[in-house]
C-alpha atoms as a PDB file:
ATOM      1  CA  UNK A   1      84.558 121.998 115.379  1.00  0.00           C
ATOM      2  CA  UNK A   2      84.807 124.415 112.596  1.00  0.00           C
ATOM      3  CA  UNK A   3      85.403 123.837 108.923  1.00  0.00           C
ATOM      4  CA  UNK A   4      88.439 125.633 108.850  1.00  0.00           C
ATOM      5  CA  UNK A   5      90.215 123.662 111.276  1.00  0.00           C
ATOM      6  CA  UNK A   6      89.683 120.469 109.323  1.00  0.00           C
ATOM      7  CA  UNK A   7      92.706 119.134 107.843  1.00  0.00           C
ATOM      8  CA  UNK A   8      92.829 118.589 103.621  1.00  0.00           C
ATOM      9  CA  UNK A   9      93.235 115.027 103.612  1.00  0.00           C
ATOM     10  CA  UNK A  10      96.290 114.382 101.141  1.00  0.00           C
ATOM     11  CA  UNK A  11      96.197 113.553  97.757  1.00  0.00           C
ATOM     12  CA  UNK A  12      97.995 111.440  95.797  1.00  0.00           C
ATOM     13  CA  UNK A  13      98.385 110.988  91.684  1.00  0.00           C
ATOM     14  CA  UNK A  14      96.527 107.850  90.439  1.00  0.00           C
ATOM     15  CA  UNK A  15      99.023 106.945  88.896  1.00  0.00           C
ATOM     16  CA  UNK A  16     101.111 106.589  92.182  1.00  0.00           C
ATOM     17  CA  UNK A  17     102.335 102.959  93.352  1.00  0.00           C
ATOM     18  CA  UNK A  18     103.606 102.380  96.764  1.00  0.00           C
ATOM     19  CA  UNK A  19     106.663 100.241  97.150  1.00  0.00           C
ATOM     20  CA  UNK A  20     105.909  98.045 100.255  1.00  0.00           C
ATOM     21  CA  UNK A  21     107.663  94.700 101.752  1.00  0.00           C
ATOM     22  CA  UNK A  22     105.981  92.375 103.691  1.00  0.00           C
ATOM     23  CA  UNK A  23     108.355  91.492 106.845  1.00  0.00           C
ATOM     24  CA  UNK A  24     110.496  88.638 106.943  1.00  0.00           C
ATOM     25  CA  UNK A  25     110.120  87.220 109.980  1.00  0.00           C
ATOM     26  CA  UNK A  26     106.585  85.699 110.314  1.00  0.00           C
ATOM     27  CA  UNK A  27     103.542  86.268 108.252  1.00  0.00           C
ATOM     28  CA  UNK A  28     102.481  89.605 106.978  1.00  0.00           C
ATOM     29  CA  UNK A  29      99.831  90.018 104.421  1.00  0.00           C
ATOM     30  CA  UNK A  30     100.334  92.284 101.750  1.00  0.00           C
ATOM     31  CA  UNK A  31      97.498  94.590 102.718  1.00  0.00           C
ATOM     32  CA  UNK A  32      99.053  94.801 106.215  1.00  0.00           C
ATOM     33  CA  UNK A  33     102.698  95.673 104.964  1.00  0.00           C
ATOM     34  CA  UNK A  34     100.620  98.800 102.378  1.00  0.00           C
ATOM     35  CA  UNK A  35      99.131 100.234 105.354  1.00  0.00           C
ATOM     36  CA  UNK A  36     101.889 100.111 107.350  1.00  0.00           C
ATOM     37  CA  UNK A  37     104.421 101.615 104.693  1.00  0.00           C
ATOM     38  CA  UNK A  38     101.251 104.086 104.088  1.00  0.00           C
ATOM     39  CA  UNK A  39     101.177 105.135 107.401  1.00  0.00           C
ATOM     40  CA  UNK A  40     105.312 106.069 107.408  1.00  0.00           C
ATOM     41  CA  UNK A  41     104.129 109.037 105.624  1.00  0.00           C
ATOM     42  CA  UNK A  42     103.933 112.240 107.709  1.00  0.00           C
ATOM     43  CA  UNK A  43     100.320 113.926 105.535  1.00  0.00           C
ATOM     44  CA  UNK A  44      98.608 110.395 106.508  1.00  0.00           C
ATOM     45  CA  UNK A  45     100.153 110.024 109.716  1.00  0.00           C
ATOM     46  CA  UNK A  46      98.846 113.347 110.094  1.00  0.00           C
ATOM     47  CA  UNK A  47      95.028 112.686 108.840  1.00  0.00           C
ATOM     48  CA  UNK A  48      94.835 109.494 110.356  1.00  0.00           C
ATOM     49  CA  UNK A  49      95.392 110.699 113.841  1.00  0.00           C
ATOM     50  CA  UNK A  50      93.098 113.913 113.192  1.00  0.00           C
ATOM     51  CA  UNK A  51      90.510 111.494 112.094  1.00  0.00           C
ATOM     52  CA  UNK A  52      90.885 109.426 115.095  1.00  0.00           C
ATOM     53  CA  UNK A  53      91.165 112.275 117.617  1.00  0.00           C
ATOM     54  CA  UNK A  54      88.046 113.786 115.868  1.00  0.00           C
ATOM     55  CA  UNK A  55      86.037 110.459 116.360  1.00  0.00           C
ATOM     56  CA  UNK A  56      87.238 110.134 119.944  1.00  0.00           C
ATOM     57  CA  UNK A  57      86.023 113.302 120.625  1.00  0.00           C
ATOM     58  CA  UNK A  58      82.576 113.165 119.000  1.00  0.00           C
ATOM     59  CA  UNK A  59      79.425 113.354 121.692  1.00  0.00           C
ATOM     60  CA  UNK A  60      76.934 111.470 119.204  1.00  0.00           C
ATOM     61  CA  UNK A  61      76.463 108.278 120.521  1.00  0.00           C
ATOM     62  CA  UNK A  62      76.943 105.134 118.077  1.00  0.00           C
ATOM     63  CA  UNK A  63      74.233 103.586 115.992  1.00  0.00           C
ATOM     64  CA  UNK A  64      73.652 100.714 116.113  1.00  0.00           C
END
């Protein structure tokens, strides 16, 4: 893969807060409703599955 067809990873102010809800029905931590109200986004849906494509598709075998 080359360097210029890696994605730029968004970036976000540090002064940015998500607003997240946990769900109502059953338990939901509040680390599991961030991600998932993270991952509504379309730049991190977007990096997450170019990350996960890239890993998928790497030939190095896992260290242990």
């Amino acid at each position: 893969m080359k360097l210029k067809e890696l994605l730029k990873s968004p970036v976000f102010d540090a002064a940015h807060r998500w607003s997240y809800q946990r769900r109502k029905r059953g338990y939901e931590s509040d680390a599991t409703a961030l991600i998932r109200t993270m991952l509504q986004d379309e730049s991190i849906q977007q990096d997450q599955r170019f990350a996960w494509d890239r890993w998928r598709a790497d030939e190095l075998p896992l260290k242990p």
